[in-house]
PDB file of N, CA and C in Angstrom:
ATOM      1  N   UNK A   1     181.695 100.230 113.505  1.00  0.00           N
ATOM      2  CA  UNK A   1     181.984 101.144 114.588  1.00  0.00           C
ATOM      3  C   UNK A   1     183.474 101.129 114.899  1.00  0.00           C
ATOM      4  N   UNK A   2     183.971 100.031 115.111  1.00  0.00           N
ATOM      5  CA  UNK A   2     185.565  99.809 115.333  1.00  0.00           C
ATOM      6  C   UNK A   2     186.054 100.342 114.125  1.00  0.00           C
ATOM      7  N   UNK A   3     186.010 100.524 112.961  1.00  0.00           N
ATOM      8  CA  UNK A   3     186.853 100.788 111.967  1.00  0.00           C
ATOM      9  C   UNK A   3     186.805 102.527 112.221  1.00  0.00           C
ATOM     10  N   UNK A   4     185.327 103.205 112.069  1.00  0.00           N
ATOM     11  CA  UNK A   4     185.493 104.606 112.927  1.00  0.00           C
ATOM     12  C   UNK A   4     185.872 105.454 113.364  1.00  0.00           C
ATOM     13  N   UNK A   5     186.083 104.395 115.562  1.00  0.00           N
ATOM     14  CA  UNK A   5     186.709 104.952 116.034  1.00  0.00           C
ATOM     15  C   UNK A   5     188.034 104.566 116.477  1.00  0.00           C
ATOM     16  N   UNK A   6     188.639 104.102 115.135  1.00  0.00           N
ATOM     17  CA  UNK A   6     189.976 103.334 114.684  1.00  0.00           C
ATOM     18  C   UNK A   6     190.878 104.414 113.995  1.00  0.00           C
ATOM     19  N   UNK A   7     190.441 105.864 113.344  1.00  0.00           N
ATOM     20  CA  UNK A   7     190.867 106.548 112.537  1.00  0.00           C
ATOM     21  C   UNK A   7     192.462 106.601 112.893  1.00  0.00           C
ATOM     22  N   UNK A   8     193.500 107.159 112.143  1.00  0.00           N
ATOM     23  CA  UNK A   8     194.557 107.448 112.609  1.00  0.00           C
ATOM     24  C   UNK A   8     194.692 109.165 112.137  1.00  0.00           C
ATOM     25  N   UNK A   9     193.938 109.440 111.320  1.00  0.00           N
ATOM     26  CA  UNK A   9     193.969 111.004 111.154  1.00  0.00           C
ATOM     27  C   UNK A   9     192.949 111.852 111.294  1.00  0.00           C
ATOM     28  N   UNK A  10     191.472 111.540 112.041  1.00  0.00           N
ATOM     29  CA  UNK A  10     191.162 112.643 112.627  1.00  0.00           C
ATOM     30  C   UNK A  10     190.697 111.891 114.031  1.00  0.00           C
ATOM     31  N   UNK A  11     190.477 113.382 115.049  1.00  0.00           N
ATOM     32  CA  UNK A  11     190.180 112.599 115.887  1.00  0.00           C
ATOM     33  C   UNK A  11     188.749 111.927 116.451  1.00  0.00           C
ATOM     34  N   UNK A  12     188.514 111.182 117.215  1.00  0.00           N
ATOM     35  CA  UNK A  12     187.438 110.175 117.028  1.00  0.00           C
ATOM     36  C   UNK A  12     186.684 110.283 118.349  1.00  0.00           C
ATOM     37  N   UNK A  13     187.064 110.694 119.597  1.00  0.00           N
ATOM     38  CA  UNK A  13     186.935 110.470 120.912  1.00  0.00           C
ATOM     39  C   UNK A  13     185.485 110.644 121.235  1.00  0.00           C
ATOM     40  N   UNK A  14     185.169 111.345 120.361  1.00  0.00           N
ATOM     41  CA  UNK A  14     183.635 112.903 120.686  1.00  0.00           C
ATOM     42  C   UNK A  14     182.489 111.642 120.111  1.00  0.00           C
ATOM     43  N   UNK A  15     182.927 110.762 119.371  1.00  0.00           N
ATOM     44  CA  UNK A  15     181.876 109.882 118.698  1.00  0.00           C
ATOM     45  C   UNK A  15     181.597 108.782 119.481  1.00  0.00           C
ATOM     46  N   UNK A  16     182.622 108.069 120.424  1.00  0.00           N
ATOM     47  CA  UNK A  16     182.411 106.715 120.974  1.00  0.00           C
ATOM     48  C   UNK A  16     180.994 107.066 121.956  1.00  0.00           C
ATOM     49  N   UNK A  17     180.447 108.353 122.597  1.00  0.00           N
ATOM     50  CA  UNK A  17     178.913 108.221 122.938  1.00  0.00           C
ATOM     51  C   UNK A  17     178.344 108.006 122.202  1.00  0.00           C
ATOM     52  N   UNK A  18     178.422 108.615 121.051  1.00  0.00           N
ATOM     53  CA  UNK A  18     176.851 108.488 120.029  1.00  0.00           C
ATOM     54  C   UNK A  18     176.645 106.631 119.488  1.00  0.00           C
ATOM     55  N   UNK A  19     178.197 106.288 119.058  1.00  0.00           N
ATOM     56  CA  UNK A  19     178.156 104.771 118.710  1.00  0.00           C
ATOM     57  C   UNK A  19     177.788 104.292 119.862  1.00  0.00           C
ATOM     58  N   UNK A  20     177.950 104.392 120.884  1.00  0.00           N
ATOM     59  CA  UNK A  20     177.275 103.164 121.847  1.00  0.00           C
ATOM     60  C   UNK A  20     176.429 103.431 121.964  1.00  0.00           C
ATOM     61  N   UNK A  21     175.130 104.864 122.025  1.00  0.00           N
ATOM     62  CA  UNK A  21     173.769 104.740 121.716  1.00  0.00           C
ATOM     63  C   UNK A  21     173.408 104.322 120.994  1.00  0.00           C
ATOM     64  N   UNK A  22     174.268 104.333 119.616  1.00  0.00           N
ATOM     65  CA  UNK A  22     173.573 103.755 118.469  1.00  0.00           C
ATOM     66  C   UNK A  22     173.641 102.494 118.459  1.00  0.00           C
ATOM     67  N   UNK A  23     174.473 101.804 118.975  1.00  0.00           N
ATOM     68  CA  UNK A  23     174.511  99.862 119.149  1.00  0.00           C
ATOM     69  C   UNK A  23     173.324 100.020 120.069  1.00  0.00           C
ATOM     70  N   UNK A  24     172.933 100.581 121.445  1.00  0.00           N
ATOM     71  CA  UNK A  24     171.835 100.265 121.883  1.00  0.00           C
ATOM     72  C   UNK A  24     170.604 100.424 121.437  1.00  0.00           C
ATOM     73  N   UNK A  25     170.464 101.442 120.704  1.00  0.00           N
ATOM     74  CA  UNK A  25     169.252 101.453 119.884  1.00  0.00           C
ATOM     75  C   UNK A  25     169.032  99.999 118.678  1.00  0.00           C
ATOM     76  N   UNK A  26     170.015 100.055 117.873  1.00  0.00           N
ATOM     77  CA  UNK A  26     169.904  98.793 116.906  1.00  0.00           C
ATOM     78  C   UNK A  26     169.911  97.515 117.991  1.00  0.00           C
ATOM     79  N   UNK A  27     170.126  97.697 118.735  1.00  0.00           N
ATOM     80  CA  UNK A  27     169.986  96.678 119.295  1.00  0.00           C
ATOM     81  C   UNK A  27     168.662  96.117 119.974  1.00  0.00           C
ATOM     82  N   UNK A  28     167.882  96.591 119.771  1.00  0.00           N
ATOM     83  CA  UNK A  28     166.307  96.655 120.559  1.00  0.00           C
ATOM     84  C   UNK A  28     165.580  95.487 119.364  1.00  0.00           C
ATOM     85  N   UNK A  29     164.791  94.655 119.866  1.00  0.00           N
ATOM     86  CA  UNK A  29     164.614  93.745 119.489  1.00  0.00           C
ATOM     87  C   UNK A  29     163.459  93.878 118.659  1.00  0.00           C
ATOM     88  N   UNK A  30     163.038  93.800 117.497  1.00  0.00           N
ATOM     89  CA  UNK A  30     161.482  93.880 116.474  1.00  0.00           C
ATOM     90  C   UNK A  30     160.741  92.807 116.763  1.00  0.00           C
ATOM     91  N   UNK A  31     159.346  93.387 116.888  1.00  0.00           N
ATOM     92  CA  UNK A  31     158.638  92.002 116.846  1.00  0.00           C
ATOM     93  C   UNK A  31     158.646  91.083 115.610  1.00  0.00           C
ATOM     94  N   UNK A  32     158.999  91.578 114.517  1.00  0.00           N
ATOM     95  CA  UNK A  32     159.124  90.881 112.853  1.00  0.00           C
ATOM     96  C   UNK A  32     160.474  89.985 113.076  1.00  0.00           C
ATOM     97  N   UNK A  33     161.697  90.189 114.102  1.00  0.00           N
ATOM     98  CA  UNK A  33     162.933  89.095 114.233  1.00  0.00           C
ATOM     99  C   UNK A  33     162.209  87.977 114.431  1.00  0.00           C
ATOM    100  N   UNK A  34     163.202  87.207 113.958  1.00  0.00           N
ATOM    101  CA  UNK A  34     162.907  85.755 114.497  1.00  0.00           C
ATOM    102  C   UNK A  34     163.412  85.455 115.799  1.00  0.00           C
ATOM    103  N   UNK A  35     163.026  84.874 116.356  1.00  0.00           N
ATOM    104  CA  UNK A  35     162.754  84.731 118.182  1.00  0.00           C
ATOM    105  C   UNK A  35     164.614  84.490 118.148  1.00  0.00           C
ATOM    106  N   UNK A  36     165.220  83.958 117.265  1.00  0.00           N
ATOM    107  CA  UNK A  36     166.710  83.852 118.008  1.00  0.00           C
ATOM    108  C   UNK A  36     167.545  85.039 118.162  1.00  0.00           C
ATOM    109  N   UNK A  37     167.010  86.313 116.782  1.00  0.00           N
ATOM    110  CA  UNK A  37     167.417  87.383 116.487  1.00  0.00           C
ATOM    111  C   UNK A  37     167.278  88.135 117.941  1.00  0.00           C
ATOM    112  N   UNK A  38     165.910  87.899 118.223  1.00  0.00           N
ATOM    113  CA  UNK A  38     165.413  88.596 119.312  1.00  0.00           C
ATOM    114  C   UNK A  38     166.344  88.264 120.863  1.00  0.00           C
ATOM    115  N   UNK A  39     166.411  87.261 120.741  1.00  0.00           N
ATOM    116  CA  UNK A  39     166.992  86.726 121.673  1.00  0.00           C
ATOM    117  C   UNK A  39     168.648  87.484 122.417  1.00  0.00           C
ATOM    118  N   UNK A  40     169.157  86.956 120.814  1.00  0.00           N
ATOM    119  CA  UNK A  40     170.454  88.267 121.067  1.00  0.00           C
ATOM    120  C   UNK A  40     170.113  89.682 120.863  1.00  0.00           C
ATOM    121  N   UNK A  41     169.483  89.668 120.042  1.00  0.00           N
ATOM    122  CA  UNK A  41     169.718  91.461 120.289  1.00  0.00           C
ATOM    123  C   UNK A  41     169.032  91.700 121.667  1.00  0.00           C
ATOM    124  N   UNK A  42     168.541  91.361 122.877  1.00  0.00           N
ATOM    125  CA  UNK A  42     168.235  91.683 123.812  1.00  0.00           C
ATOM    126  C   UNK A  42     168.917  91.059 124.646  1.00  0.00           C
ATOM    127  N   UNK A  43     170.253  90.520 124.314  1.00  0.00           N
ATOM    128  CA  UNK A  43     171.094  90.042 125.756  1.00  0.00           C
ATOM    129  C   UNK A  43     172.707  91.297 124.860  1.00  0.00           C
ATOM    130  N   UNK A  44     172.544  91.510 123.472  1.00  0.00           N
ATOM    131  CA  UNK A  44     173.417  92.257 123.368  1.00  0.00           C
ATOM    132  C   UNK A  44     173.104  94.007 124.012  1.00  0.00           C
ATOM    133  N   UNK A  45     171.578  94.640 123.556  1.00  0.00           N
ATOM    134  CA  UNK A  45     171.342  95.556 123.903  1.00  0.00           C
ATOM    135  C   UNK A  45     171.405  95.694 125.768  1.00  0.00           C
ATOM    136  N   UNK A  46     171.085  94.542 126.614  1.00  0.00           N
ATOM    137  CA  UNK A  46     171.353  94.425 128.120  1.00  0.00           C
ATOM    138  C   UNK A  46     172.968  94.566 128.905  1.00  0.00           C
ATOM    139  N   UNK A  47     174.029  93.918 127.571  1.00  0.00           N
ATOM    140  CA  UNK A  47     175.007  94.158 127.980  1.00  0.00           C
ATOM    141  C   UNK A  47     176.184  95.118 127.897  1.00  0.00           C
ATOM    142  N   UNK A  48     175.862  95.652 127.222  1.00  0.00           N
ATOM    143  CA  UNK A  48     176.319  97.338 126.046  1.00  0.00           C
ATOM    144  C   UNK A  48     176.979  98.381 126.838  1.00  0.00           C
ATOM    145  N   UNK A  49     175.757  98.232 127.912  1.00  0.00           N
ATOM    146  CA  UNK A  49     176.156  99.513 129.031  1.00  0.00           C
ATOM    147  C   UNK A  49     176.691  98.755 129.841  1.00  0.00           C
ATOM    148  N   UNK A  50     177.089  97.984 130.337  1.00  0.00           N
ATOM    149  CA  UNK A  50     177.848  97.376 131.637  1.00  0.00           C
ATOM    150  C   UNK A  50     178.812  97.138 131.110  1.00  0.00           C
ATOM    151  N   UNK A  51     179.430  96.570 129.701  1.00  0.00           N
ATOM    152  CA  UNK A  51     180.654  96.030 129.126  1.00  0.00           C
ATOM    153  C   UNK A  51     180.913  97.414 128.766  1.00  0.00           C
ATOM    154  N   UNK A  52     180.634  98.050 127.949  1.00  0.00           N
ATOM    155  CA  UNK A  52     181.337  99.346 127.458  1.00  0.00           C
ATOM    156  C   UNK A  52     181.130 100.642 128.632  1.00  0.00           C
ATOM    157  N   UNK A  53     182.095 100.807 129.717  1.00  0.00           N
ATOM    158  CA  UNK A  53     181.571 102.009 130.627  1.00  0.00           C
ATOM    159  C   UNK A  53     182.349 103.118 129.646  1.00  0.00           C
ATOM    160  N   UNK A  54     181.748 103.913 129.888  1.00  0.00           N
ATOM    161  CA  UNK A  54     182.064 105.480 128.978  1.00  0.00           C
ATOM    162  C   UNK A  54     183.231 106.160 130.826  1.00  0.00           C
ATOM    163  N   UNK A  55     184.625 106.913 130.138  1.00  0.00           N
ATOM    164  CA  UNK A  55     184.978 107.918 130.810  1.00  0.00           C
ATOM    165  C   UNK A  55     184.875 109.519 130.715  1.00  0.00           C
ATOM    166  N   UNK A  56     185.164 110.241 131.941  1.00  0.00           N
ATOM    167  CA  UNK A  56     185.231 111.373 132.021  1.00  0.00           C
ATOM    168  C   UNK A  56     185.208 112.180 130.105  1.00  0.00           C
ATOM    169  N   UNK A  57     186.242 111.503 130.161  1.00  0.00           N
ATOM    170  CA  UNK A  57     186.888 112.670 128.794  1.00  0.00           C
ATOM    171  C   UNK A  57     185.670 111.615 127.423  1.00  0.00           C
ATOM    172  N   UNK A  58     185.298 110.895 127.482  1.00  0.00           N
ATOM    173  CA  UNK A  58     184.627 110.624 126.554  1.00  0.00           C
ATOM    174  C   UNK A  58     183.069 111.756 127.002  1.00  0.00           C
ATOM    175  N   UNK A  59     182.767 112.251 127.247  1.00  0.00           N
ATOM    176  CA  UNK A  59     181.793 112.782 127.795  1.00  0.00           C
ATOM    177  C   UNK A  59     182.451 114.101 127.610  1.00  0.00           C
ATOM    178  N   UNK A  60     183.189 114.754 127.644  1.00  0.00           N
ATOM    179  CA  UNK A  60     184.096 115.948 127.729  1.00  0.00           C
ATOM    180  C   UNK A  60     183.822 116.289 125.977  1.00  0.00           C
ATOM    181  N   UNK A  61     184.730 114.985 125.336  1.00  0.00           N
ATOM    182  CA  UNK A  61     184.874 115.394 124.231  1.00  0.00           C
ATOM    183  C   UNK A  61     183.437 115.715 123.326  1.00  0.00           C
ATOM    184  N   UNK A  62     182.564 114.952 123.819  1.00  0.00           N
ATOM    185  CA  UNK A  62     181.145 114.994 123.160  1.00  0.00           C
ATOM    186  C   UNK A  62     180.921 116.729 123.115  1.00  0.00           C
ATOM    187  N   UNK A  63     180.896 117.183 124.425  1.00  0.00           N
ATOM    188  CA  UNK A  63     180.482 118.886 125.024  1.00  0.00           C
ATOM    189  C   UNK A  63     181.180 119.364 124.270  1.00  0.00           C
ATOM    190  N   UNK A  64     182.650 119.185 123.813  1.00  0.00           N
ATOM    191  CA  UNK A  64     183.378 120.478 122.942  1.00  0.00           C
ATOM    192  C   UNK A  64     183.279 120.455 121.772  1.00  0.00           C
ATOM    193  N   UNK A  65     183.145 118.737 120.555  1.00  0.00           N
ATOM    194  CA  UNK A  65     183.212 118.747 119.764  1.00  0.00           C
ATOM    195  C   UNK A  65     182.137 119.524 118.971  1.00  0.00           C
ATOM    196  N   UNK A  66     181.879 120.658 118.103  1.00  0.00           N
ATOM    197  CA  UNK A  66     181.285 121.620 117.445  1.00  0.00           C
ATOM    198  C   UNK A  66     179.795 120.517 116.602  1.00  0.00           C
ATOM    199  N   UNK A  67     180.256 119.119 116.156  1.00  0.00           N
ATOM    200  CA  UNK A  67     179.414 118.310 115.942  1.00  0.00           C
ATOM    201  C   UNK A  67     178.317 117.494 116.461  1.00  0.00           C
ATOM    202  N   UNK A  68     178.892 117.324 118.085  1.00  0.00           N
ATOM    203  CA  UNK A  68     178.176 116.226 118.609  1.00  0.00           C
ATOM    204  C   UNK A  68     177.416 117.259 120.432  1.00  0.00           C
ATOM    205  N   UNK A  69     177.885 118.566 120.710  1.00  0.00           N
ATOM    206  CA  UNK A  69     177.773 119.561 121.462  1.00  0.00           C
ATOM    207  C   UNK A  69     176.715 119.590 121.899  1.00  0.00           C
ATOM    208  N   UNK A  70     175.915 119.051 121.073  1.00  0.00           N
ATOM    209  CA  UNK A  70     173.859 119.273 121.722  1.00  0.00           C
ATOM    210  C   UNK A  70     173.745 118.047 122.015  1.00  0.00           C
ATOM    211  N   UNK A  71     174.385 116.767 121.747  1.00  0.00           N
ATOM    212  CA  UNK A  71     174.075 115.891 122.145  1.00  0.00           C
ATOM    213  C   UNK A  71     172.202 115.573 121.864  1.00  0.00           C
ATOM    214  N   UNK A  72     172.144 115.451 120.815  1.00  0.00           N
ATOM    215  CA  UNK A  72     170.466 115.537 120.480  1.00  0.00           C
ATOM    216  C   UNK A  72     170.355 113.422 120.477  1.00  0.00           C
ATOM    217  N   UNK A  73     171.134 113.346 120.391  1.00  0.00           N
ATOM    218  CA  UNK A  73     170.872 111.505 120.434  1.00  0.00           C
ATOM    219  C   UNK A  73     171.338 110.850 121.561  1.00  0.00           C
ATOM    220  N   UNK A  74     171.302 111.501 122.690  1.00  0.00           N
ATOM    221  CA  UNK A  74     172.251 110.757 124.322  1.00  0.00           C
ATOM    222  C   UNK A  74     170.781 110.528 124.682  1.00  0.00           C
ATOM    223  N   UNK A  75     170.887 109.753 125.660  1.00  0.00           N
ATOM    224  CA  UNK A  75     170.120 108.777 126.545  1.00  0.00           C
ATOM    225  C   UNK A  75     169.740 110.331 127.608  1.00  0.00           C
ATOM    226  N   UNK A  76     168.800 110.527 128.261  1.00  0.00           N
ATOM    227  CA  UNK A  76     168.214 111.359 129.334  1.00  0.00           C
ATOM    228  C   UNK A  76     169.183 111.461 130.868  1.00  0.00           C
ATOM    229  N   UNK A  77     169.703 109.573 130.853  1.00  0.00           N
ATOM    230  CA  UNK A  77     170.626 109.897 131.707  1.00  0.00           C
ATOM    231  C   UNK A  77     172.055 109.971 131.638  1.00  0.00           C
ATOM    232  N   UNK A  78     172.546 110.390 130.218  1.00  0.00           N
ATOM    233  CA  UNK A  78     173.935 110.597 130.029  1.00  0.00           C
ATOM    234  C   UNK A  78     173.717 112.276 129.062  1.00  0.00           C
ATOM    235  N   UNK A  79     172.706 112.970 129.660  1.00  0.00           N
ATOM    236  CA  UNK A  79     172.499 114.063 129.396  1.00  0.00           C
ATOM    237  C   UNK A  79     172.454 115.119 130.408  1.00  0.00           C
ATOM    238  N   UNK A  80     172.005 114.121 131.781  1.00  0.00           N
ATOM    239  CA  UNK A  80     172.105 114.537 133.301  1.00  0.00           C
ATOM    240  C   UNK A  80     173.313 114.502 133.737  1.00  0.00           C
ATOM    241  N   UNK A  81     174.041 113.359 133.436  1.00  0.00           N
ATOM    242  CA  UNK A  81     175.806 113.491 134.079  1.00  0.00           C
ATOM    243  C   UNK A  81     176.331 114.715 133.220  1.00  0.00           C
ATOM    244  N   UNK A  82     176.147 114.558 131.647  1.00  0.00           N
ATOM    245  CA  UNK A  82     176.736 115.492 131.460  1.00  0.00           C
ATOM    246  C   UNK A  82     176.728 116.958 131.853  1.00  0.00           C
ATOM    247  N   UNK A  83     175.712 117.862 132.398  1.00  0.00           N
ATOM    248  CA  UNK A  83     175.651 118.316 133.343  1.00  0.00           C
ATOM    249  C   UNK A  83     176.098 119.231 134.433  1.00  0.00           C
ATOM    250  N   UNK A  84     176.881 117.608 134.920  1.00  0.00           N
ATOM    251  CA  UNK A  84     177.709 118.175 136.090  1.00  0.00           C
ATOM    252  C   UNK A  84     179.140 118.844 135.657  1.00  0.00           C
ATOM    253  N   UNK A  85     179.456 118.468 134.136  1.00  0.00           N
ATOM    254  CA  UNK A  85     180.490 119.231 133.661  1.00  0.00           C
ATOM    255  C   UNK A  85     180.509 120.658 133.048  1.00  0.00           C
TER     256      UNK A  85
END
């Protein structure tokens, strides 16, 4: 994900929503992990959204970019804020 939205020649802004859904999704714990797997991926998937807060313009860029515009993979409630823009 860091290498990504690391680019130096195109721009990247419109993607940092979809990657942090997508760390929260991989991050959801299988019952087939082994209990330590489980362990972190459910203190990493708990902390995702409180450590990474999303701004204005990350949410902006999602709505304009021609790729990411429908937002078909956002969370219900980062489909409601978006919204208000």
């Amino acid at each position: 994900v860091t290498e990504l939205l690391s680019s130096e020649n195109t721009p990247t802004i419109h993607l940092v929503l979809l990657f942090k859904h997508r760390l929260i999704n991989l991050s959801k714990p299988n019952e087939n992990d082994p209990e330590s797997l489980q362990k972190f991926k459910k203190y990493f998937e708990d902390q995702i959204p409180t450590y990474w807060e999303l701004d204005d313009v990350h949410y902006i860029a999602a709505i304009l970019h021609p790729n990411t515009k429908h937002l078909q993979k956002c969370s219900i409630k980062d489909k409601k804020k978006l919204m208000i823009y």
